[in-house]
N, C-alpha and C. Protein backbone atom coordinates (compact mmCIF):
# COMPACT_ATOMS: atom_id res chain seq x y z
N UNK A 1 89.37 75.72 83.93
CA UNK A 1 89.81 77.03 84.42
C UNK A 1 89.87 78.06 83.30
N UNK A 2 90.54 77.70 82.23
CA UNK A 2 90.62 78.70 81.08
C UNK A 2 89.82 79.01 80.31
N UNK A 3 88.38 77.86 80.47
CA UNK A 3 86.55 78.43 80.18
C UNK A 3 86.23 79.84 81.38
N UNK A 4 86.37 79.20 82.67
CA UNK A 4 86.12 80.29 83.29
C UNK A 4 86.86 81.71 83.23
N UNK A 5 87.91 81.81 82.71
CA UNK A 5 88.76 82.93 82.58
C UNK A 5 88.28 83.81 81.27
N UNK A 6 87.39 82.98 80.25
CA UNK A 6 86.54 83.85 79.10
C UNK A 6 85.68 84.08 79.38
N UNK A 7 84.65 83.18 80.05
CA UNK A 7 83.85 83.83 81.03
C UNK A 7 83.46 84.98 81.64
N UNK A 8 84.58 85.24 82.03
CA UNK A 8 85.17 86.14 83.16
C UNK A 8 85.11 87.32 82.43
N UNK A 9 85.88 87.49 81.41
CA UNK A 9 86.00 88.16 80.23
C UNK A 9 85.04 88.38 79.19
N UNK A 10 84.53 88.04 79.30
CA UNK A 10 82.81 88.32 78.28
C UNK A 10 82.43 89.28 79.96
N UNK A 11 82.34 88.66 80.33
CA UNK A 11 81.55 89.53 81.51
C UNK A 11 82.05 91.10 81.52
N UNK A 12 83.47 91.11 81.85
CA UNK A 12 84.06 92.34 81.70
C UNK A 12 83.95 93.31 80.52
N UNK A 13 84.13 92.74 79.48
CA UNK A 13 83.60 93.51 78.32
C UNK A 13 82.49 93.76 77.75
N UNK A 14 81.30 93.17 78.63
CA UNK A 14 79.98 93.95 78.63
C UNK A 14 79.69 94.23 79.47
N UNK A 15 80.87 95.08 80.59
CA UNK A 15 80.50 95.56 81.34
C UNK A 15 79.43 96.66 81.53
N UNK A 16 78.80 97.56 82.49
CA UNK A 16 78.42 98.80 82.08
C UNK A 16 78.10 99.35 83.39
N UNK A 17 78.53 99.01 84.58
CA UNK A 17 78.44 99.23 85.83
C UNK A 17 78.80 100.64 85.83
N UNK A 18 79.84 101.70 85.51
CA UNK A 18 80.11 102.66 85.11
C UNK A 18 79.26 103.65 83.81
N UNK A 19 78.52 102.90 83.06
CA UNK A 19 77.80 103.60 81.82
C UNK A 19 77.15 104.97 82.18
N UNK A 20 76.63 105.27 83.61
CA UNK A 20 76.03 106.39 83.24
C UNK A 20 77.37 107.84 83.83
N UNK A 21 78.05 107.44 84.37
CA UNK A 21 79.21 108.07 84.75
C UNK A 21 80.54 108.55 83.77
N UNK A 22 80.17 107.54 82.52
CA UNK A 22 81.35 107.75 81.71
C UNK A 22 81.60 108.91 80.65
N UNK A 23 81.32 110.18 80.23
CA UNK A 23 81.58 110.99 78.69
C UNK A 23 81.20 110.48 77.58
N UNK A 24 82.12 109.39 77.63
CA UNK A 24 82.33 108.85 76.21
C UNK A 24 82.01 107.03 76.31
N UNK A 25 81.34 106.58 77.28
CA UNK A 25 80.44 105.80 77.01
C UNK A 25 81.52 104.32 77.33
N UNK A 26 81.07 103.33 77.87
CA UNK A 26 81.75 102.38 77.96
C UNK A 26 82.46 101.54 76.48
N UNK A 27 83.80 101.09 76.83
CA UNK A 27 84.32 100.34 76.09
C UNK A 27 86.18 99.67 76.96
N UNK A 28 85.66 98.38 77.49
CA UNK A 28 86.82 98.21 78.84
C UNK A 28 87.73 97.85 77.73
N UNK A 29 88.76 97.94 77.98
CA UNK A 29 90.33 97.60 77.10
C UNK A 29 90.96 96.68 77.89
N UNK A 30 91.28 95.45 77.74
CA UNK A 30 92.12 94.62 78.79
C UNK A 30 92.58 93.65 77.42
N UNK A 31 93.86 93.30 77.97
CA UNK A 31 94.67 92.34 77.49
C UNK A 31 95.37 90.90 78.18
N UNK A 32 94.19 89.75 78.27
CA UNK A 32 94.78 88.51 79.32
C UNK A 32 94.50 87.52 78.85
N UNK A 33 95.70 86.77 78.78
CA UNK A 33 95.61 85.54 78.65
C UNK A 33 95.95 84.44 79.85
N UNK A 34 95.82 83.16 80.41
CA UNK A 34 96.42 82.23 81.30
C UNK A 34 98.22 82.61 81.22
N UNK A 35 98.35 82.29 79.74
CA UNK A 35 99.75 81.93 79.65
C UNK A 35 100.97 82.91 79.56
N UNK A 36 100.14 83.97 79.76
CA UNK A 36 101.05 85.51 79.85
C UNK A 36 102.24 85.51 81.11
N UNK A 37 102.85 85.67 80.56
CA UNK A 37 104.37 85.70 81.62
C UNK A 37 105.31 87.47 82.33
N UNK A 38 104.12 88.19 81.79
CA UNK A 38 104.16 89.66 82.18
C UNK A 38 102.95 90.40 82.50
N UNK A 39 102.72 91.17 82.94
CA UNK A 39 101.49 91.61 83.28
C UNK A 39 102.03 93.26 83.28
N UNK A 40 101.55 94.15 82.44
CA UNK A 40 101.52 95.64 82.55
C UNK A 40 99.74 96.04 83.15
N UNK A 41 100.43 96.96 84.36
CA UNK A 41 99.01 96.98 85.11
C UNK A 41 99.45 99.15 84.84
N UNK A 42 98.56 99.44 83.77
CA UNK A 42 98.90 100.86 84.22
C UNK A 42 97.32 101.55 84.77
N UNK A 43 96.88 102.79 83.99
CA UNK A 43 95.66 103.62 84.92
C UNK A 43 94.62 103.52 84.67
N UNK A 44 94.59 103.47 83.14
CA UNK A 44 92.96 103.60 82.95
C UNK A 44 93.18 103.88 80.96
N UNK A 45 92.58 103.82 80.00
CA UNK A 45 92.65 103.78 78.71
C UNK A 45 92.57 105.26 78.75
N UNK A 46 93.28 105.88 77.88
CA UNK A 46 92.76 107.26 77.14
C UNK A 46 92.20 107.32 76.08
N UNK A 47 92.06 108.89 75.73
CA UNK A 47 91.03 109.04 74.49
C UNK A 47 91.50 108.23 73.57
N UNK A 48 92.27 108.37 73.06
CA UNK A 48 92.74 107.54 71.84
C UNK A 48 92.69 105.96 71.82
N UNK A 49 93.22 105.56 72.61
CA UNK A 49 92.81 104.18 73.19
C UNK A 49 91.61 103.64 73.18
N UNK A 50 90.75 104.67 73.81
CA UNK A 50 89.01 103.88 73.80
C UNK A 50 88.47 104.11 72.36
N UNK A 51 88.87 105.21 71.52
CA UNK A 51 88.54 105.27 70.25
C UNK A 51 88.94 103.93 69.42
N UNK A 52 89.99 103.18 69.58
CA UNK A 52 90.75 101.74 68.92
C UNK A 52 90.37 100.65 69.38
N UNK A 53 90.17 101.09 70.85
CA UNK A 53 90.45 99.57 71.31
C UNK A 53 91.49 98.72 71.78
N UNK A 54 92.73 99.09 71.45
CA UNK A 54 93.74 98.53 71.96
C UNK A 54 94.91 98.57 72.75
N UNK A 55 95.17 98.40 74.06
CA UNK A 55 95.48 98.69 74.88
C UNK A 55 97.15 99.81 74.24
N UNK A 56 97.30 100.69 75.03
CA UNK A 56 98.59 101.28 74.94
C UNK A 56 98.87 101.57 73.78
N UNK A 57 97.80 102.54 72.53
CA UNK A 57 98.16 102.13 71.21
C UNK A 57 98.08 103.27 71.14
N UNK A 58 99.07 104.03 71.48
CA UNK A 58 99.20 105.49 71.71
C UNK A 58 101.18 106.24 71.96
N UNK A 59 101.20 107.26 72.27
CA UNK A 59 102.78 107.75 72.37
C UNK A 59 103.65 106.82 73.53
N UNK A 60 102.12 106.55 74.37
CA UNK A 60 102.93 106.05 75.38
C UNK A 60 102.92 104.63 75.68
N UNK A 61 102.41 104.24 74.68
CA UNK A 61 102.98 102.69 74.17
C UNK A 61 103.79 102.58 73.99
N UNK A 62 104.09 103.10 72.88
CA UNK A 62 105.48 103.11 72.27
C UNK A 62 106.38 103.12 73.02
N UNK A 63 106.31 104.55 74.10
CA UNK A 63 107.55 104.32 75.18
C UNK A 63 107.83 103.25 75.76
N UNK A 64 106.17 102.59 76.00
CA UNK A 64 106.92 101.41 76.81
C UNK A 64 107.38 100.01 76.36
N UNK A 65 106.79 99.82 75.35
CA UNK A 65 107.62 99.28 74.30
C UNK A 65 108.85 99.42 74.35
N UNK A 66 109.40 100.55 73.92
CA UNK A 66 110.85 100.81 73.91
C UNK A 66 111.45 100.94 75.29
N UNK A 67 111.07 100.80 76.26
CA UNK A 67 111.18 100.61 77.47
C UNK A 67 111.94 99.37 77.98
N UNK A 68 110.53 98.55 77.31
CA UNK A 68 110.98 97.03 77.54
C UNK A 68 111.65 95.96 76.13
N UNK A 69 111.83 97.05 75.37
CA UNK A 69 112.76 95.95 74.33
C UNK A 69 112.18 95.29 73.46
N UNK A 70 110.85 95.95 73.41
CA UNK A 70 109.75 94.76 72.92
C UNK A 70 108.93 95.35 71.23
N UNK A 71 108.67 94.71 70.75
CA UNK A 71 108.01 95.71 69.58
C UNK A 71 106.51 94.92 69.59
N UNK A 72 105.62 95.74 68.62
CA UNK A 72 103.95 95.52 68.97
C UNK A 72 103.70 93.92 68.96
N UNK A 73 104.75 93.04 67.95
CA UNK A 73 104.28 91.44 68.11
C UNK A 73 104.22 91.02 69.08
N UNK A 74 105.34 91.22 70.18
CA UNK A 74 105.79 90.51 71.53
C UNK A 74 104.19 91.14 72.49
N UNK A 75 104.30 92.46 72.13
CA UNK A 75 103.47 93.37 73.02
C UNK A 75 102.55 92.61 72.91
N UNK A 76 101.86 92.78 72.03
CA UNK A 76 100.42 92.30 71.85
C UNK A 76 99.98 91.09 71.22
N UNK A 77 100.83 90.62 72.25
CA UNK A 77 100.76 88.57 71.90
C UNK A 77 99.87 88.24 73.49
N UNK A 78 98.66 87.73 73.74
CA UNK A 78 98.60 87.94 74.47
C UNK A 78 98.50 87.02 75.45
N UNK A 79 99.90 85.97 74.48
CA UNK A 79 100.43 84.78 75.53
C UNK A 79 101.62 85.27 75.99
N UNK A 80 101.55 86.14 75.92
CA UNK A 80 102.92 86.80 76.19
C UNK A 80 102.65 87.90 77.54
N UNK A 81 102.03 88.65 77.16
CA UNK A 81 101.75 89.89 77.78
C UNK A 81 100.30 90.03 78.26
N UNK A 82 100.48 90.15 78.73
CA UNK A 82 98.93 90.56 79.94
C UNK A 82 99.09 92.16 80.38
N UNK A 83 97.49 92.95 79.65
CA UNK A 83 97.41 94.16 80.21
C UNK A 83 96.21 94.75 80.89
N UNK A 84 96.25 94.78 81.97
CA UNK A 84 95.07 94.70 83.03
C UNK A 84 94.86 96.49 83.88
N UNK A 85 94.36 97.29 83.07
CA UNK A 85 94.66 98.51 84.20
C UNK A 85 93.96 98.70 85.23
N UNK A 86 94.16 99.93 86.09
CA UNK A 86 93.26 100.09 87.19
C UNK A 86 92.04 100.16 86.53
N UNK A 87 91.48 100.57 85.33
CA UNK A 87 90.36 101.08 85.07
C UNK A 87 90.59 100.74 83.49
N UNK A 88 89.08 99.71 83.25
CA UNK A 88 88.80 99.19 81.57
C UNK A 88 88.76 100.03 80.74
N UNK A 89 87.91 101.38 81.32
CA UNK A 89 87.40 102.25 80.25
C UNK A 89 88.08 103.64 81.00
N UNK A 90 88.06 104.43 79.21
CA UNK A 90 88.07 106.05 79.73
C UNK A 90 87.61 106.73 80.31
N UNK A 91 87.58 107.71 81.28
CA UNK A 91 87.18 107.91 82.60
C UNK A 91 86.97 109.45 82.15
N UNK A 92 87.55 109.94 80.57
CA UNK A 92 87.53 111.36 80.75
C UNK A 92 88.31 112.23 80.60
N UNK A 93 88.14 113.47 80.39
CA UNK A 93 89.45 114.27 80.78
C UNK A 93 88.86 115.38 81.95
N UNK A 94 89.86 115.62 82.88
CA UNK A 94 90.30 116.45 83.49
C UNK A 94 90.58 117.78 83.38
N UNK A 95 91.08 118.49 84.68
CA UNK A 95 91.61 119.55 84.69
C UNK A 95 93.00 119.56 84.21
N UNK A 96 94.05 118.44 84.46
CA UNK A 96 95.01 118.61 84.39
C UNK A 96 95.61 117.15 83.81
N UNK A 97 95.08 116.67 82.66
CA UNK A 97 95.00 115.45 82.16
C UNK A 97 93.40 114.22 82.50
N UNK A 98 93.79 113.44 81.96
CA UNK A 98 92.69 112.19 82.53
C UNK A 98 92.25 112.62 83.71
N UNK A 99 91.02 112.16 83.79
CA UNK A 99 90.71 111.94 85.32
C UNK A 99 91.00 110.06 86.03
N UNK A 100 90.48 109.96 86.89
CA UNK A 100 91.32 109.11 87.71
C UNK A 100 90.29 107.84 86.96
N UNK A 101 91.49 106.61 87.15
CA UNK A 101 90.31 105.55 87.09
C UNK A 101 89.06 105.45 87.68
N UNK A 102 87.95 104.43 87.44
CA UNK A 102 87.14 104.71 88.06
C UNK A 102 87.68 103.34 89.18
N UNK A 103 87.31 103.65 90.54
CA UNK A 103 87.54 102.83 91.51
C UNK A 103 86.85 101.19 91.70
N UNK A 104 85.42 101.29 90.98
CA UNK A 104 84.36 100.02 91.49
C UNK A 104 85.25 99.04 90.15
N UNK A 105 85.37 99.70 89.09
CA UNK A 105 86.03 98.60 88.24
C UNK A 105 87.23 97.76 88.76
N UNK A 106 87.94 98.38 89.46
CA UNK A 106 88.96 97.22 90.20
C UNK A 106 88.30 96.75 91.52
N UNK A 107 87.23 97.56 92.41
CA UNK A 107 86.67 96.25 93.28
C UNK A 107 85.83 95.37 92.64
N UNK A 108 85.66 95.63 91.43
CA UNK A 108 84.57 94.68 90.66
C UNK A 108 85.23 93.56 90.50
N UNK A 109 86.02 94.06 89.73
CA UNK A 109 87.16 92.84 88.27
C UNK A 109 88.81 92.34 88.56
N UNK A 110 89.32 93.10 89.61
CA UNK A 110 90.86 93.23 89.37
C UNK A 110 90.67 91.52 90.28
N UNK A 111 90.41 91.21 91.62
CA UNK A 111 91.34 90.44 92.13
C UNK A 111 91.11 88.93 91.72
N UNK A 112 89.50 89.01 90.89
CA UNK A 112 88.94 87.79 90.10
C UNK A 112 89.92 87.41 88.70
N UNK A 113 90.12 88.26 88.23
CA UNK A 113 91.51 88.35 87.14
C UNK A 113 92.60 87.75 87.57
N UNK A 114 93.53 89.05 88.69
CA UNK A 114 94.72 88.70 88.72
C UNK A 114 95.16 86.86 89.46
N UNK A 115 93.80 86.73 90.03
CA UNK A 115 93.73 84.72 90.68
C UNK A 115 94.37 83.76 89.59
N UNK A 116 93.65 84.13 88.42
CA UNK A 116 93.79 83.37 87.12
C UNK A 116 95.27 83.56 86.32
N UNK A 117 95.45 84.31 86.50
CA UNK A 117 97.32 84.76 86.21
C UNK A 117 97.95 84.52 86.78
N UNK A 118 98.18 82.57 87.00
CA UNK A 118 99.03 82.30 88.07
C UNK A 118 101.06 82.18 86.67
N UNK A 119 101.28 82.37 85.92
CA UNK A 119 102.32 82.26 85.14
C UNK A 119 103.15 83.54 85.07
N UNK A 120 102.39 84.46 86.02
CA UNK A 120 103.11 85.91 85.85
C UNK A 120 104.59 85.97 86.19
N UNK A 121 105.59 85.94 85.92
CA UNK A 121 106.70 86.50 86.24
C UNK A 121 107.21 88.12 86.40
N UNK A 122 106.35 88.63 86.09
CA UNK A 122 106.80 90.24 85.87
C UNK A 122 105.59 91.07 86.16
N UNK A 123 105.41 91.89 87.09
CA UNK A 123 104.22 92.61 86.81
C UNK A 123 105.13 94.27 86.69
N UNK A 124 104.44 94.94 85.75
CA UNK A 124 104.95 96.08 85.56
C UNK A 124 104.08 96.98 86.23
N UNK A 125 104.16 98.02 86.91
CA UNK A 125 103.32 98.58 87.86
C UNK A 125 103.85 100.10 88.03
N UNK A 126 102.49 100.39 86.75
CA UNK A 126 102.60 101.87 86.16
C UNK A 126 101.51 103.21 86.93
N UNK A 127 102.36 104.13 87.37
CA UNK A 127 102.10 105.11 87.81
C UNK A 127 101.04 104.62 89.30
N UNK A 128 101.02 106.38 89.82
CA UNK A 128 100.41 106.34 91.63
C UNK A 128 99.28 105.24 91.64
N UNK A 129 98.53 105.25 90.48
CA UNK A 129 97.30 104.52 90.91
C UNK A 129 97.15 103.23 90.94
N UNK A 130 98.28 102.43 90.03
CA UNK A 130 98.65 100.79 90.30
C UNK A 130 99.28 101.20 91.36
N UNK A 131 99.99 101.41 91.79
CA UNK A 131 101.23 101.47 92.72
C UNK A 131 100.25 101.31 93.76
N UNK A 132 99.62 102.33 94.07
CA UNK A 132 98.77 102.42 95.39
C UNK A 132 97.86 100.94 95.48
N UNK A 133 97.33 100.53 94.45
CA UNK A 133 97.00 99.17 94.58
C UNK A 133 97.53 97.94 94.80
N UNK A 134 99.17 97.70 94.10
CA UNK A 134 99.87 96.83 94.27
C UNK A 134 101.05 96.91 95.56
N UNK A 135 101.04 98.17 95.93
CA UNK A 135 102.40 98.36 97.01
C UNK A 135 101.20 99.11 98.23
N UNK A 136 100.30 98.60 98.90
CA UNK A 136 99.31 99.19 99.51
C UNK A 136 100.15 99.36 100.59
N UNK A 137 100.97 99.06 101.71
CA UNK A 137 101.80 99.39 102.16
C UNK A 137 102.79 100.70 102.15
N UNK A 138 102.70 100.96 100.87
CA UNK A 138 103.75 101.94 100.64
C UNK A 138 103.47 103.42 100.99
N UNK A 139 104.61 103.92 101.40
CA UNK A 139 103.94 105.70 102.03
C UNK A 139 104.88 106.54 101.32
N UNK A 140 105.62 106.12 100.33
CA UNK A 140 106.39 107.39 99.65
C UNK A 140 105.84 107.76 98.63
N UNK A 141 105.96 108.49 97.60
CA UNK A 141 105.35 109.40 96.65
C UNK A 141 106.51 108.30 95.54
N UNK A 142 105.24 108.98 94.03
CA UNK A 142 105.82 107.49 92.85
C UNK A 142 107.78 107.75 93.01
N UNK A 143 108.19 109.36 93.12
CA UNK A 143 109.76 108.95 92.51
C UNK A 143 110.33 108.40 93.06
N UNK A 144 109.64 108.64 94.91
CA UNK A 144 110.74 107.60 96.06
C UNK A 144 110.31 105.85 95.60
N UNK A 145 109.33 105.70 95.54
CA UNK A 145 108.98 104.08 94.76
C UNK A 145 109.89 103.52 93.82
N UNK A 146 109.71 104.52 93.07
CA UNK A 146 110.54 104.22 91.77
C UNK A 146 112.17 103.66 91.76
N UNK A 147 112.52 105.30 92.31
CA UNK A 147 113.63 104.73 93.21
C UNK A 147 114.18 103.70 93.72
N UNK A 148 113.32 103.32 94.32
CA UNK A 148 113.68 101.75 95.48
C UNK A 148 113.02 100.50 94.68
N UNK A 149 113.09 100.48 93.26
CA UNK A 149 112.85 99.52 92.68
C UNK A 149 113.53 98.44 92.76
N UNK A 150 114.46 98.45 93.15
CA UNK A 150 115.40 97.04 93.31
C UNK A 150 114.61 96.19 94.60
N UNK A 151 113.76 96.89 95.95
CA UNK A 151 112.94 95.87 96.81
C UNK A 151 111.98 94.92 95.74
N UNK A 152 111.19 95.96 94.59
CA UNK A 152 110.53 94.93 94.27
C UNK A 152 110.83 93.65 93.15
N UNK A 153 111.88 93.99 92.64
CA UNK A 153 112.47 93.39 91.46
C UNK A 153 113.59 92.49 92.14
N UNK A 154 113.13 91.20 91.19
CA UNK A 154 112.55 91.31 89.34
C UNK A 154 111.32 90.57 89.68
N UNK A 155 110.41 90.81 90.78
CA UNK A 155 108.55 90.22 90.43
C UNK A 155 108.28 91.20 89.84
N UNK A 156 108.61 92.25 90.43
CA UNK A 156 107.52 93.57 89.83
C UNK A 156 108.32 94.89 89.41
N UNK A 157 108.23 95.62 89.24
CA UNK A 157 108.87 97.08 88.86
C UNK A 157 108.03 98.20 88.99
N UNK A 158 108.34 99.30 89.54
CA UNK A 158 107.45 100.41 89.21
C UNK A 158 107.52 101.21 88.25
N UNK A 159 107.33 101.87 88.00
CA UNK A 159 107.44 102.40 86.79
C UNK A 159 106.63 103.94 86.84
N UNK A 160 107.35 105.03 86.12
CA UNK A 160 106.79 106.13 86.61
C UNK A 160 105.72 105.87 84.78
N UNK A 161 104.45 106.61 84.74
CA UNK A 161 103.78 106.56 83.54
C UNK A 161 104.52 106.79 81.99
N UNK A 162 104.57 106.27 80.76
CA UNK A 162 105.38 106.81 80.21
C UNK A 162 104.48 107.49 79.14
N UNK A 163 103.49 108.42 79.46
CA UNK A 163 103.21 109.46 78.78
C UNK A 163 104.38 110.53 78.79
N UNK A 164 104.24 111.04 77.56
CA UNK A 164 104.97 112.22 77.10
C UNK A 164 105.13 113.28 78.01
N UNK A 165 103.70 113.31 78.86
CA UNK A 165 103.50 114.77 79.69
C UNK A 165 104.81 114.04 80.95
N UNK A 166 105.12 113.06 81.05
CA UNK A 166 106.20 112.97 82.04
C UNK A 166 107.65 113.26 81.48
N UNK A 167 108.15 113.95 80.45
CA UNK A 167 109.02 113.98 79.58
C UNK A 167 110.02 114.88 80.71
N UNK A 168 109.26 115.93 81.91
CA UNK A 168 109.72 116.58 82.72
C UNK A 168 110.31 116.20 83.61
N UNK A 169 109.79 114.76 84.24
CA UNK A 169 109.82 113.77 85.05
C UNK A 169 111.50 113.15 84.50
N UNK A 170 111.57 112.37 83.76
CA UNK A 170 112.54 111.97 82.66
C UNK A 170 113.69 112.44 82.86
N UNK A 171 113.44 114.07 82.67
CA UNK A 171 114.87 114.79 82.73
C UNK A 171 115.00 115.21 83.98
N UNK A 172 114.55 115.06 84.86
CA UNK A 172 114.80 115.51 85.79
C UNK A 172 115.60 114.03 86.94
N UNK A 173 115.19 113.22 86.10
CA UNK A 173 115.43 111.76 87.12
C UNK A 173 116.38 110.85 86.13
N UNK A 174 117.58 111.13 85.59
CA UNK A 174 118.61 110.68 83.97
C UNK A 174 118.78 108.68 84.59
N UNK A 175 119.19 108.95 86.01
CA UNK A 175 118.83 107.88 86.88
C UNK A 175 118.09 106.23 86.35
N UNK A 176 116.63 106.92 86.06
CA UNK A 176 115.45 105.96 84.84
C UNK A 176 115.90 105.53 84.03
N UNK A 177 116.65 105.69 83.31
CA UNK A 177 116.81 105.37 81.87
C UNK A 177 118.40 104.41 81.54
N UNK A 178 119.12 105.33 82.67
CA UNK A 178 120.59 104.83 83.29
C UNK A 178 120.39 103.65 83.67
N UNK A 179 119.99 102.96 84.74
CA UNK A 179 119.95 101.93 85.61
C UNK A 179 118.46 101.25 85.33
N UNK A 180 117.05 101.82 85.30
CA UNK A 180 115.76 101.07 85.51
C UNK A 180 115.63 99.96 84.23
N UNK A 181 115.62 100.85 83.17
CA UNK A 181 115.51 100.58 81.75
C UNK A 181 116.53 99.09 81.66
N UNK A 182 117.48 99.80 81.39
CA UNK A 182 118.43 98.07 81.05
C UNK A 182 118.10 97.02 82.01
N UNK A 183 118.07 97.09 83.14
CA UNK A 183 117.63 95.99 84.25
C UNK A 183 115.94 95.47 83.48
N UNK A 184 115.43 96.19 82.99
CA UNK A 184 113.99 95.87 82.60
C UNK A 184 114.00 95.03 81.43
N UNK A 185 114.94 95.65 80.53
CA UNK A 185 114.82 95.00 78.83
C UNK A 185 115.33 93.53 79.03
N UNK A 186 116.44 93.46 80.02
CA UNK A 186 117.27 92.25 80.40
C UNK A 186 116.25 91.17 81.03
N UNK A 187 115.57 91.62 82.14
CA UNK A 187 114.99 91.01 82.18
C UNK A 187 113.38 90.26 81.63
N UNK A 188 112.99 91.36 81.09
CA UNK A 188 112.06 91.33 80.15
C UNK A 188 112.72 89.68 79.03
N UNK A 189 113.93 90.22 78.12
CA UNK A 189 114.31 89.16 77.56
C UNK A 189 114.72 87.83 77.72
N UNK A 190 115.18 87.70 79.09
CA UNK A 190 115.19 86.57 80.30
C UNK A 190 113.60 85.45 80.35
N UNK A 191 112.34 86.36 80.18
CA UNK A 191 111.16 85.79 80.73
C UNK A 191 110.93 85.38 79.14
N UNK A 192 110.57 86.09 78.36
CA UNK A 192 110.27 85.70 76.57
C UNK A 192 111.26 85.37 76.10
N UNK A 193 112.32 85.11 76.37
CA UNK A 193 113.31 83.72 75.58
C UNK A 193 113.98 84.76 74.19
């Protein structure tokens, strides 16, 4: 099983099903191992990101890092942590930030992946565009989600994005940081010992 899961993964990272659609040219970012006991599923890599290579290695890593209690060893252990987004590669910029993942990469890659991640205890499930994938059911907008995080927890959590540009988001919701956060680090530290 864990031949086929590199497999799997060579495949994905020469991907190029997206190549003529992309700006800045394919380069998928994913972080999976079998033995990962968390899974952060956020949108898609940004500029900075596809320039490195490494998942979340940006402002809003960090947040979530400090989010979850965790610093870059734990993060990016990747028997530890599993990071799978809607979308491998950068998609771009926008009018009003990124543009959206690209869609065929998760009918391509996501549900052949997430099969093989049977050790997950935690999936973290960042911003509208996981959400809409993982809570397909769901009809409220991310803050009512967010909100009602206690239905999905402690399998999963939502999580509003923790880019900076949500810093508005943040203060407007003191709520997040009050109640989501500590329930997260706690349990976060619960699953990695």
């Amino acid at each position: 099983m864990e031949s086929n899961l590199q497999e799997l993964l060579k495949k994905v990272r020469n991907c190029v099903i997206c190549e003529s659609d992309l700006p800045h040219g394919v380069r998928p970012v994913l972080q999976v191992d079998r033995e990962a006991k968390i899974l952060v599923v956020g949108q898609a890599p940004g500029r900075k990101v596809h320039e490195s290579g490494i998942p979340f290695d940006d402002a809003s890593g960090e947040r979530l890092r400090n989010w979850m209690g965790i610093g870059c060893d734990v993060f990016y252990d990747v028997s530890k942590v599993a990071i799978l987004p809607m979308g491998f590669c950068y998609p771009g910029k926008g009018k009003s930030g990124d543009l959206p993942p690209r869609k065929i990469c998760s009918d391509t890659w996501r549900s052949n992946i997430l099969s093989r991640l049977d050790k997950i205890e935690l999936t973290l499930v960042i911003g509208q565009y996981a959400m809409t994938y993982h809570f397909p059911n769901e009809e409220s907008n991310l803050t009512e989600i967010v909100m009602n995080w206690k239905a999905y927890f402690p399998k999963a959590l939502p999580l509003p994005h923790p880019s900076p540009r949500n810093n508005i988001w943040l203060k407007k919701n003191p709520w997040f940081e009050d109640h989501v956060i500590p329930a997260l680090q706690k349990r976060v530290k619960n699953i990695l010992g």
